[in-house]
C-alpha atoms as a PDB file:
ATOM      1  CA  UNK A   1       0.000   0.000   0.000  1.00  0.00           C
ATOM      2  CA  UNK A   2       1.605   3.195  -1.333  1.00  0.00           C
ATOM      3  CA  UNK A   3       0.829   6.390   1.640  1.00  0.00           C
ATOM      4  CA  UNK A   4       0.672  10.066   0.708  1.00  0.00           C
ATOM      5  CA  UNK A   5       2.512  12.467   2.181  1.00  0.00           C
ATOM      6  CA  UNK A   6       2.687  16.277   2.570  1.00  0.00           C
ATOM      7  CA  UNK A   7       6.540  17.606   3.948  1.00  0.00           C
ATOM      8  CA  UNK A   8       6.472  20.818   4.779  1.00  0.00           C
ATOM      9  CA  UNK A   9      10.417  22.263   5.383  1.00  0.00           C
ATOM     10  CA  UNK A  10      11.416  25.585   4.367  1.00  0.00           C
ATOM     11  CA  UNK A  11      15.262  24.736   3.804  1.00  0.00           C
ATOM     12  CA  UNK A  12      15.362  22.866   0.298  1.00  0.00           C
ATOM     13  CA  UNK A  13      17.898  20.394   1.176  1.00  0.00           C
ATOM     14  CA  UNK A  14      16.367  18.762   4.527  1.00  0.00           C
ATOM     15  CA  UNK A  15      12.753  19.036   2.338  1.00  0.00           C
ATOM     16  CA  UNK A  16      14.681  16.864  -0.701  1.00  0.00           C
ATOM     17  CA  UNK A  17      16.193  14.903   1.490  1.00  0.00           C
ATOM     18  CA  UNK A  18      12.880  13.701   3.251  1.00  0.00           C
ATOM     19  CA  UNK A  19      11.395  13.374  -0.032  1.00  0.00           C
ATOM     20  CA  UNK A  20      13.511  11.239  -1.086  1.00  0.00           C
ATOM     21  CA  UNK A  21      13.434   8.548   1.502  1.00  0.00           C
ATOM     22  CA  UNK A  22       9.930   8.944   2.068  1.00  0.00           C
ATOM     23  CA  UNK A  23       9.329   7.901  -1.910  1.00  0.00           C
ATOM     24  CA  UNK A  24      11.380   4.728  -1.110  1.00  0.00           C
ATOM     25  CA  UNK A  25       9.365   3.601   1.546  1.00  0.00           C
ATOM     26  CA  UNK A  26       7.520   4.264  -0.929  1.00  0.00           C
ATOM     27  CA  UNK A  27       5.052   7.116  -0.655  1.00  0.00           C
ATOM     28  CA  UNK A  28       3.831   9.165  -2.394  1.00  0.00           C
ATOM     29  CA  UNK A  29       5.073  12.865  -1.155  1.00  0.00           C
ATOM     30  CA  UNK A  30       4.093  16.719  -1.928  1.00  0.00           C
ATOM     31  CA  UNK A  31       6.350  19.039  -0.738  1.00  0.00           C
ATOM     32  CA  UNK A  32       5.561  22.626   0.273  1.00  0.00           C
ATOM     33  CA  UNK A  33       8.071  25.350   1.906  1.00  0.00           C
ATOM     34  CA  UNK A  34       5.944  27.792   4.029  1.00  0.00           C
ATOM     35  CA  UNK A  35       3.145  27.428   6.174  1.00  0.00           C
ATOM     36  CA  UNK A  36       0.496  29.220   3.982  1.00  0.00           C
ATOM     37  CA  UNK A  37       0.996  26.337   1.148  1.00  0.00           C
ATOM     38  CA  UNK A  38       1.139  23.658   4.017  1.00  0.00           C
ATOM     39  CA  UNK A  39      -2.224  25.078   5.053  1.00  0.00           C
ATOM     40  CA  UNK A  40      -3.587  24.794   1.917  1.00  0.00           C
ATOM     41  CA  UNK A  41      -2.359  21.719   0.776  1.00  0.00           C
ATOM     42  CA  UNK A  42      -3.680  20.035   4.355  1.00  0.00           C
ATOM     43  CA  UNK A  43      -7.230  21.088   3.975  1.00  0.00           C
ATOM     44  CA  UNK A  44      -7.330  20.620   0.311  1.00  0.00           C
ATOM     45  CA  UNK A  45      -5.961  17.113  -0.133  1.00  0.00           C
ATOM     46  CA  UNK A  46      -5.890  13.959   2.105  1.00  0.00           C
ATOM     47  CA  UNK A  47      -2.976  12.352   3.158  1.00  0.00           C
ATOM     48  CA  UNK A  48      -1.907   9.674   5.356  1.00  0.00           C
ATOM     49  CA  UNK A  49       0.473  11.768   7.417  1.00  0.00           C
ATOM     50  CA  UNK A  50       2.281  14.941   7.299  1.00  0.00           C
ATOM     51  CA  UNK A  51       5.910  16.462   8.353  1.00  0.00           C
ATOM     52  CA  UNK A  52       5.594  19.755   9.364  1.00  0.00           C
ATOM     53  CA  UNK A  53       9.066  22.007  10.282  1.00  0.00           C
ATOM     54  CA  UNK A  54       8.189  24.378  13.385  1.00  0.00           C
ATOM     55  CA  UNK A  55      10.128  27.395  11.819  1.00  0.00           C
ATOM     56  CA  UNK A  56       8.793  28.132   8.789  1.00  0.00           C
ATOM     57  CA  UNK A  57       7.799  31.664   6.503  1.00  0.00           C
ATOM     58  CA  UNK A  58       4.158  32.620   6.242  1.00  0.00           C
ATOM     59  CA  UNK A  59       2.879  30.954   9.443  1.00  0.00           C
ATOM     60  CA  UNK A  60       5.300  29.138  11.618  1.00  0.00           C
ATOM     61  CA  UNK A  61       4.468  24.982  11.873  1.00  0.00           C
ATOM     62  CA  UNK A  62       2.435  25.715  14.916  1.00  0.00           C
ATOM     63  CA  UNK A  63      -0.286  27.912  13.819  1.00  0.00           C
ATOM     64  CA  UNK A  64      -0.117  25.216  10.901  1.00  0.00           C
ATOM     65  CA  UNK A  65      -1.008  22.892  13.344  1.00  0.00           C
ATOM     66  CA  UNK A  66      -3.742  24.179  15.632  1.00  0.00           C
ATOM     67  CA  UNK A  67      -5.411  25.316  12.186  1.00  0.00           C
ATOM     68  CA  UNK A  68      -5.806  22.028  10.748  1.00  0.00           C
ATOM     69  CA  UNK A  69      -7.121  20.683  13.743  1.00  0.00           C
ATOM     70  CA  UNK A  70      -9.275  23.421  14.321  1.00  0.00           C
ATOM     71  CA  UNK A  71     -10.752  22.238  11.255  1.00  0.00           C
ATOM     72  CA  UNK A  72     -11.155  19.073  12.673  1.00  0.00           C
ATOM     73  CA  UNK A  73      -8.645  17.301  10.090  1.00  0.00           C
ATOM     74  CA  UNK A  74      -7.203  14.437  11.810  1.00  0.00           C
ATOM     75  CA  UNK A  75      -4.112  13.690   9.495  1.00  0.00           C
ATOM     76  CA  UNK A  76      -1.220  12.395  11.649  1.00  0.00           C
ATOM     77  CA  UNK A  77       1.435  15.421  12.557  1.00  0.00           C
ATOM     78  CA  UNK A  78       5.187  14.467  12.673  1.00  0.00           C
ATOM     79  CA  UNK A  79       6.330  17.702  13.798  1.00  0.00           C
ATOM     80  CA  UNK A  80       9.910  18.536  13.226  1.00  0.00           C
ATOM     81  CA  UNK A  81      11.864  21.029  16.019  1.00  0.00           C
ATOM     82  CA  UNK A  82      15.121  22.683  16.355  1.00  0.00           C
ATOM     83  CA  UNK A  83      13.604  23.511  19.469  1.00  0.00           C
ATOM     84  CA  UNK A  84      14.414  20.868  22.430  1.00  0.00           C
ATOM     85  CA  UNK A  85      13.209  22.159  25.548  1.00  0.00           C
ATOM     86  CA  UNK A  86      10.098  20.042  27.086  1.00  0.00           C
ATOM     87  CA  UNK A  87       7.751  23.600  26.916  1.00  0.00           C
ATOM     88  CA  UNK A  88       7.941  23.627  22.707  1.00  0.00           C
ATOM     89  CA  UNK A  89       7.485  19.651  22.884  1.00  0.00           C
ATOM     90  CA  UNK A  90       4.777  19.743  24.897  1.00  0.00           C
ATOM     91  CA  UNK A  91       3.331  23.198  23.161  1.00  0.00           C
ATOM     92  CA  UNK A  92       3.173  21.054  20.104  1.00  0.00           C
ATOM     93  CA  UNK A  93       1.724  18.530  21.453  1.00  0.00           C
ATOM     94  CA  UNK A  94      -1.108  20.176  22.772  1.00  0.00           C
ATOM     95  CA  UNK A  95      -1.795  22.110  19.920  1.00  0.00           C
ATOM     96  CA  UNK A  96      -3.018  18.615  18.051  1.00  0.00           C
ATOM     97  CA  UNK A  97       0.183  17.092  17.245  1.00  0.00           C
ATOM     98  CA  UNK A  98       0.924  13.503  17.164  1.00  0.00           C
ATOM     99  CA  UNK A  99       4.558  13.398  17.351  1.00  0.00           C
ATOM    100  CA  UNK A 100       7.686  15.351  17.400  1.00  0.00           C
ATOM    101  CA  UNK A 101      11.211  15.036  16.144  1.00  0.00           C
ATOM    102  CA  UNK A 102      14.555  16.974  16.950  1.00  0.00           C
ATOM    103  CA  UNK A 103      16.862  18.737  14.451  1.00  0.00           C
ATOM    104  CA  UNK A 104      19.233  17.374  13.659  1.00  0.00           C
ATOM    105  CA  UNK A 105      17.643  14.053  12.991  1.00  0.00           C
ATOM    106  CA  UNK A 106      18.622  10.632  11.908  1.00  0.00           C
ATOM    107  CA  UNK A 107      16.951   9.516   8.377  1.00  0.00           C
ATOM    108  CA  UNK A 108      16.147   5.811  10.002  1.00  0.00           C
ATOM    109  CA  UNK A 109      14.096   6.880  13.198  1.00  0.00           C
ATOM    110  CA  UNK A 110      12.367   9.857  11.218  1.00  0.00           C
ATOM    111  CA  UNK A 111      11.170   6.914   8.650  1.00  0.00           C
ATOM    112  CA  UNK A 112      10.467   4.591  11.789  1.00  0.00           C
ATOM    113  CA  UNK A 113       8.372   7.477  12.946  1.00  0.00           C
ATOM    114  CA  UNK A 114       6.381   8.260   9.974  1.00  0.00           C
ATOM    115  CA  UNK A 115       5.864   4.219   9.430  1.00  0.00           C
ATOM    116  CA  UNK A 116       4.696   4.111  13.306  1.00  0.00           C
ATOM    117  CA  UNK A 117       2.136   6.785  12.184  1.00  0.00           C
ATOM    118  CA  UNK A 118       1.052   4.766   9.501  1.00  0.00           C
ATOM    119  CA  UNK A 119       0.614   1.542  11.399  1.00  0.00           C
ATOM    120  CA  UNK A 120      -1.821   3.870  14.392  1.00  0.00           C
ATOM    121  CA  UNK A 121      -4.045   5.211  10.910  1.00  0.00           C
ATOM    122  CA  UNK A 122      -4.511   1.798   9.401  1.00  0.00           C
ATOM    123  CA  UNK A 123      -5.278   0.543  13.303  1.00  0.00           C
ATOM    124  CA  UNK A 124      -7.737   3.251  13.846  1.00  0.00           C
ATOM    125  CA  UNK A 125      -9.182   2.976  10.783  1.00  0.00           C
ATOM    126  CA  UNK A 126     -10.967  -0.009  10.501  1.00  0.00           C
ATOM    127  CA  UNK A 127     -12.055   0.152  14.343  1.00  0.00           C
ATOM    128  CA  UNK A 128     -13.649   3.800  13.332  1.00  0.00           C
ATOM    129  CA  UNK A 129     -15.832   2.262  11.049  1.00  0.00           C
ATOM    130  CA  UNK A 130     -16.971  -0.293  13.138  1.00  0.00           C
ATOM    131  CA  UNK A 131     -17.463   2.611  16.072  1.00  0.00           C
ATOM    132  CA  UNK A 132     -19.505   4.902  13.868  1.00  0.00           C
ATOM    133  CA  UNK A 133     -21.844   6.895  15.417  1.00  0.00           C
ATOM    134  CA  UNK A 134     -21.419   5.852  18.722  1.00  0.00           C
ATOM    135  CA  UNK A 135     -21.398   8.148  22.095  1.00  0.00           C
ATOM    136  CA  UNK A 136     -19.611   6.271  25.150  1.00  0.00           C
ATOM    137  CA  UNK A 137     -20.993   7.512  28.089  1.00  0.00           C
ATOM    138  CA  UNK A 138     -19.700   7.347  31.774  1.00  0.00           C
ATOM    139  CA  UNK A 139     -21.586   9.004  34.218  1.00  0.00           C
ATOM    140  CA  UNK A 140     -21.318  12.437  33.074  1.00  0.00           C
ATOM    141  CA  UNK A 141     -18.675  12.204  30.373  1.00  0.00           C
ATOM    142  CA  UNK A 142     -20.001  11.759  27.313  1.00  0.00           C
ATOM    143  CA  UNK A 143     -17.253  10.757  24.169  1.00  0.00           C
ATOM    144  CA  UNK A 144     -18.929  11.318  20.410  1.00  0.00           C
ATOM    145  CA  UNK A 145     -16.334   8.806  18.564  1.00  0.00           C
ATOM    146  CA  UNK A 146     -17.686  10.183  15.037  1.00  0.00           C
ATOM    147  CA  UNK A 147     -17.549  14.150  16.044  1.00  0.00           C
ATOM    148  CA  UNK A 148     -14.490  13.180  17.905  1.00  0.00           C
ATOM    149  CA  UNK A 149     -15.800  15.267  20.649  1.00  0.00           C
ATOM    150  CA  UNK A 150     -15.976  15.073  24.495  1.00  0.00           C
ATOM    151  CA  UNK A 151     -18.301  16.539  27.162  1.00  0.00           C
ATOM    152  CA  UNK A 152     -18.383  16.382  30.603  1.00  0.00           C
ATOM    153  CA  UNK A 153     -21.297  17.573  32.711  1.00  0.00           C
ATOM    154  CA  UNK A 154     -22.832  18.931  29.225  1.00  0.00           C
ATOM    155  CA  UNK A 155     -19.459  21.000  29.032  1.00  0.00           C
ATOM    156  CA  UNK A 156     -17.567  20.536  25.607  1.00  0.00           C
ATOM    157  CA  UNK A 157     -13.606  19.137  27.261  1.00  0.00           C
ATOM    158  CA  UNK A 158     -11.195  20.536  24.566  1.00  0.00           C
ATOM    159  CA  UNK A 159      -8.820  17.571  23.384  1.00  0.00           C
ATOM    160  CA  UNK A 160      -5.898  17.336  21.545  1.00  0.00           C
ATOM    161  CA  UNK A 161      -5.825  14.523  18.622  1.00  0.00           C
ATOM    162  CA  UNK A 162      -3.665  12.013  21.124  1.00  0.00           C
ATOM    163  CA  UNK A 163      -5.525  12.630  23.833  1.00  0.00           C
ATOM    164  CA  UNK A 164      -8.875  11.987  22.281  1.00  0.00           C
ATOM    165  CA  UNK A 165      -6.988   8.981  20.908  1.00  0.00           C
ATOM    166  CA  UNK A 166      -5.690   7.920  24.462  1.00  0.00           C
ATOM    167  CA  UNK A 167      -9.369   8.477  26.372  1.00  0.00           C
ATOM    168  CA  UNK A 168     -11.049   6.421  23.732  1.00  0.00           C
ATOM    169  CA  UNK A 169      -8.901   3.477  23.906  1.00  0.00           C
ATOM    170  CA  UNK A 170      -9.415   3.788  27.434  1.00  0.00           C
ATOM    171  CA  UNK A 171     -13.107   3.947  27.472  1.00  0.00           C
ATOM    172  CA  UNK A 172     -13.887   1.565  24.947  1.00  0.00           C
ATOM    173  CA  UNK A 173     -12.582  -1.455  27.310  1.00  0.00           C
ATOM    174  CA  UNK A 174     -13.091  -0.213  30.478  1.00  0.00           C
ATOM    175  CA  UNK A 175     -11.432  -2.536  33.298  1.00  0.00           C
ATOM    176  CA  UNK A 176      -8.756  -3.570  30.816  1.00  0.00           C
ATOM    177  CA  UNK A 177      -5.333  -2.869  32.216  1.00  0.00           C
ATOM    178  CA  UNK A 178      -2.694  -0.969  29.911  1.00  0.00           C
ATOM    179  CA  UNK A 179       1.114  -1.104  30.191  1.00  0.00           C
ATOM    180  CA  UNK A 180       3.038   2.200  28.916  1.00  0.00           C
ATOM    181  CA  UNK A 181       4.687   0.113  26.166  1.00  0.00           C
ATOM    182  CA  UNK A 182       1.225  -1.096  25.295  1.00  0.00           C
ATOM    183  CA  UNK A 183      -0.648   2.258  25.509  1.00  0.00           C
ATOM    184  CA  UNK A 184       2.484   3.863  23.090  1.00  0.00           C
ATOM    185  CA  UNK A 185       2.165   0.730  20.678  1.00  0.00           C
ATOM    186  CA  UNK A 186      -1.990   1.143  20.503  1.00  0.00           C
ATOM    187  CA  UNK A 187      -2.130   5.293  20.752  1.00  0.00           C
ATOM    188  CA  UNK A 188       1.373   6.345  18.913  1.00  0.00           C
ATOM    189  CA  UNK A 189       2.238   3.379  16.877  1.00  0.00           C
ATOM    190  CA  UNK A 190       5.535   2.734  18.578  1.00  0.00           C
ATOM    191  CA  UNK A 191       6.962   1.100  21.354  1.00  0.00           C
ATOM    192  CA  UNK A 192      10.550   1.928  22.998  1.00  0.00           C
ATOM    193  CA  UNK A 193      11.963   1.917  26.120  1.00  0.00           C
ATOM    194  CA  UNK A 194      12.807   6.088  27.404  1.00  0.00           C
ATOM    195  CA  UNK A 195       9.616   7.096  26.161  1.00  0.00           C
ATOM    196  CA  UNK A 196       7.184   6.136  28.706  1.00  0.00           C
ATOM    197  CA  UNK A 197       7.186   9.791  30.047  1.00  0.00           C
ATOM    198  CA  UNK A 198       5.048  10.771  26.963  1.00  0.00           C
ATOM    199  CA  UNK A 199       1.947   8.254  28.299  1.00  0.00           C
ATOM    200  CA  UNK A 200       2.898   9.763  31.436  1.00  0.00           C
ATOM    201  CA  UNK A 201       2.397  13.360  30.473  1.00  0.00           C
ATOM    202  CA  UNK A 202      -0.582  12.982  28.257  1.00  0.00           C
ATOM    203  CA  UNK A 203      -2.148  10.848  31.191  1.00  0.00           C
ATOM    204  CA  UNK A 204      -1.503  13.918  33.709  1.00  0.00           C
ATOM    205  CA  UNK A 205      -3.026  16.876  30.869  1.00  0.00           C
ATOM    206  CA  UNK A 206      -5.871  14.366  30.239  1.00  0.00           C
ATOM    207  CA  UNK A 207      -6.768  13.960  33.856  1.00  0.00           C
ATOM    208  CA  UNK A 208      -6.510  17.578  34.088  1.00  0.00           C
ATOM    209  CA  UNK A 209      -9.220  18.452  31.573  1.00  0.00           C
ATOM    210  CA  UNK A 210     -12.085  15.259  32.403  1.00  0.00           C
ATOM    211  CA  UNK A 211     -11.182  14.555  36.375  1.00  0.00           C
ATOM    212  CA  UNK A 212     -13.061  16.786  38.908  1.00  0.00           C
ATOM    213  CA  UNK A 213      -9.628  15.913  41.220  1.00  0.00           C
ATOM    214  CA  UNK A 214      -6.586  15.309  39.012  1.00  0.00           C
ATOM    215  CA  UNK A 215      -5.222  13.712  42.417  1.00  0.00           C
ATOM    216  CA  UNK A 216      -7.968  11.305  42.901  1.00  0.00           C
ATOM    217  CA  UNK A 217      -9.481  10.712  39.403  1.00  0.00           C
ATOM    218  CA  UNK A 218     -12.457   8.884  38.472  1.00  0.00           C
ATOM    219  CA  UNK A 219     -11.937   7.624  35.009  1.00  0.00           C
ATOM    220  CA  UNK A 220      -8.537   6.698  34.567  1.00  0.00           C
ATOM    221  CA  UNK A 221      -7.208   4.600  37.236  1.00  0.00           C
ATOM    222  CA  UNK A 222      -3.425   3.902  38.027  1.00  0.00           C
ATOM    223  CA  UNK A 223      -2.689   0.464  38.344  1.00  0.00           C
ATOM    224  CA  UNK A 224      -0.050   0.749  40.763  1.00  0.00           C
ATOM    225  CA  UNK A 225       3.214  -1.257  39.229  1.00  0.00           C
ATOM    226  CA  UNK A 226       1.588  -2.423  36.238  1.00  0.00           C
ATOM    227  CA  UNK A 227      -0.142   0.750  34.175  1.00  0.00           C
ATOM    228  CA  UNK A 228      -3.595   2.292  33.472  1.00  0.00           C
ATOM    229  CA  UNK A 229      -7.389   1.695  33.095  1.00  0.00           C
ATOM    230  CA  UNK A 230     -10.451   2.977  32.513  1.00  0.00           C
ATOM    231  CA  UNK A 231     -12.790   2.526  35.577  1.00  0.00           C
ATOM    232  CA  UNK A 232     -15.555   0.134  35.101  1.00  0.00           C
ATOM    233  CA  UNK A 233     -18.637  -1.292  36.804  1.00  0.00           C
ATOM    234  CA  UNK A 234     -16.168  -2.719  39.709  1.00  0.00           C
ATOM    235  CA  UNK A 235     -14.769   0.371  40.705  1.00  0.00           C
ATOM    236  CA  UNK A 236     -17.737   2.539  40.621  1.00  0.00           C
END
């Protein structure tokens, strides 16, 4: 199965370069250079994932970002960062991004990161369709899996693509106990040991947003030494 690609990289050697060994993968691969084209080329076209540089002319990769999701396109968001400091990760990540990679970069693990984005698309994918038009409801939280919208109390929660991702694995098998190298394999598409911070962080900004008490939530459950749950009928 041949993926589509947008890259979006302002510096015409790093953009061939990814071109190149995305189309040997192979994909196929458009490649814009500012973030008014990326923009347009995102709501205009579909494609399987999409490489967006942070620092970019015409709207930098983050307004990209949070403008495509505000649309509610759900294309996968490699987001690419000569920025390393955990406040522009994490700014990225809540603006709707599903991953992030740090300039300079090695060609395998961004192709290992793109391919992990394409095996959490062709998961979801067949699992939407089966979940179409369904609302999980939990006492008051309410999760619209076709609108890809939550409520809580009647109150729209504003979620970031992963997180929405990460509460609705959760809540369709509630009870179900999920390592971190699970939850990364099911939500992200990869699996490696060092990254089980980012299920720990997303965990912490989800509970944040759906728990009444962050500190004692009510929906997802730590399983102390083993991982995470959604609550069911046994620990209402």
């Amino acid at each position: 199965m041949t993926h589509r690609v947008l890259v979006v990289e302002d510096d015409p050697d790093i953009a061939h370069l990814v071109e190149l060994h995305l189309r040997d993968l192979p994909c196929e691969v458009d490649v814009v250079h500012d973030g008014a084209a990326a923009l347009d080329a995102a709501l205009s076209r579909p494609y399987d994932a999409i490489v967006l540089d942070i620092m970019l002319p015409r709207a930098d990769g983050l307004a990209v970002c949070q403008a495509i999701r505000q649309q509610r396109v759900y294309t996968p968001i490699l987001m690419l960062t000569a920025r390393s400091t955990e406040l522009d990760r994490v700014v990225g990540l809540e603006l709707g991004a599903d991953d992030y990679l740090t300039k300079p970069f090695s060609v395998p693990e961004l192709l290992a990161r793109v391919k992990a984005l394409f095996r959490r698309a062709d998961t979801y994918s067949p699992r939407d369709a089966a979940m179409r038009g369904a609302v999980l409801t939990l006492d008051q939280l309410q999760i619209d899996v076709d609108r890809r919208a939550v409520s809580l109390g009647g109150v729209p929660v504003s979620l970031t693509a992963k997180e929405f991702d990460l509460l609705l694995c959760f809540a369709e098998h509630p009870g179900r106990v999920y390592t971190r190298a699970q939850l990364l394999d099911l939500v992200w598409g990869y699996s490696h040991d060092g990254y089980g911070h980012t299920v720990n962080s997303h965990i912490n900004r989800l509970r944040a947003k759906i728990e009444q008490d962050p500190g004692q939530p009510r929906f997802v459950l730590t399983v102390w030494g083993v991982g995470y749950k959604f609550r069911d009928v046994a620990d209402a």
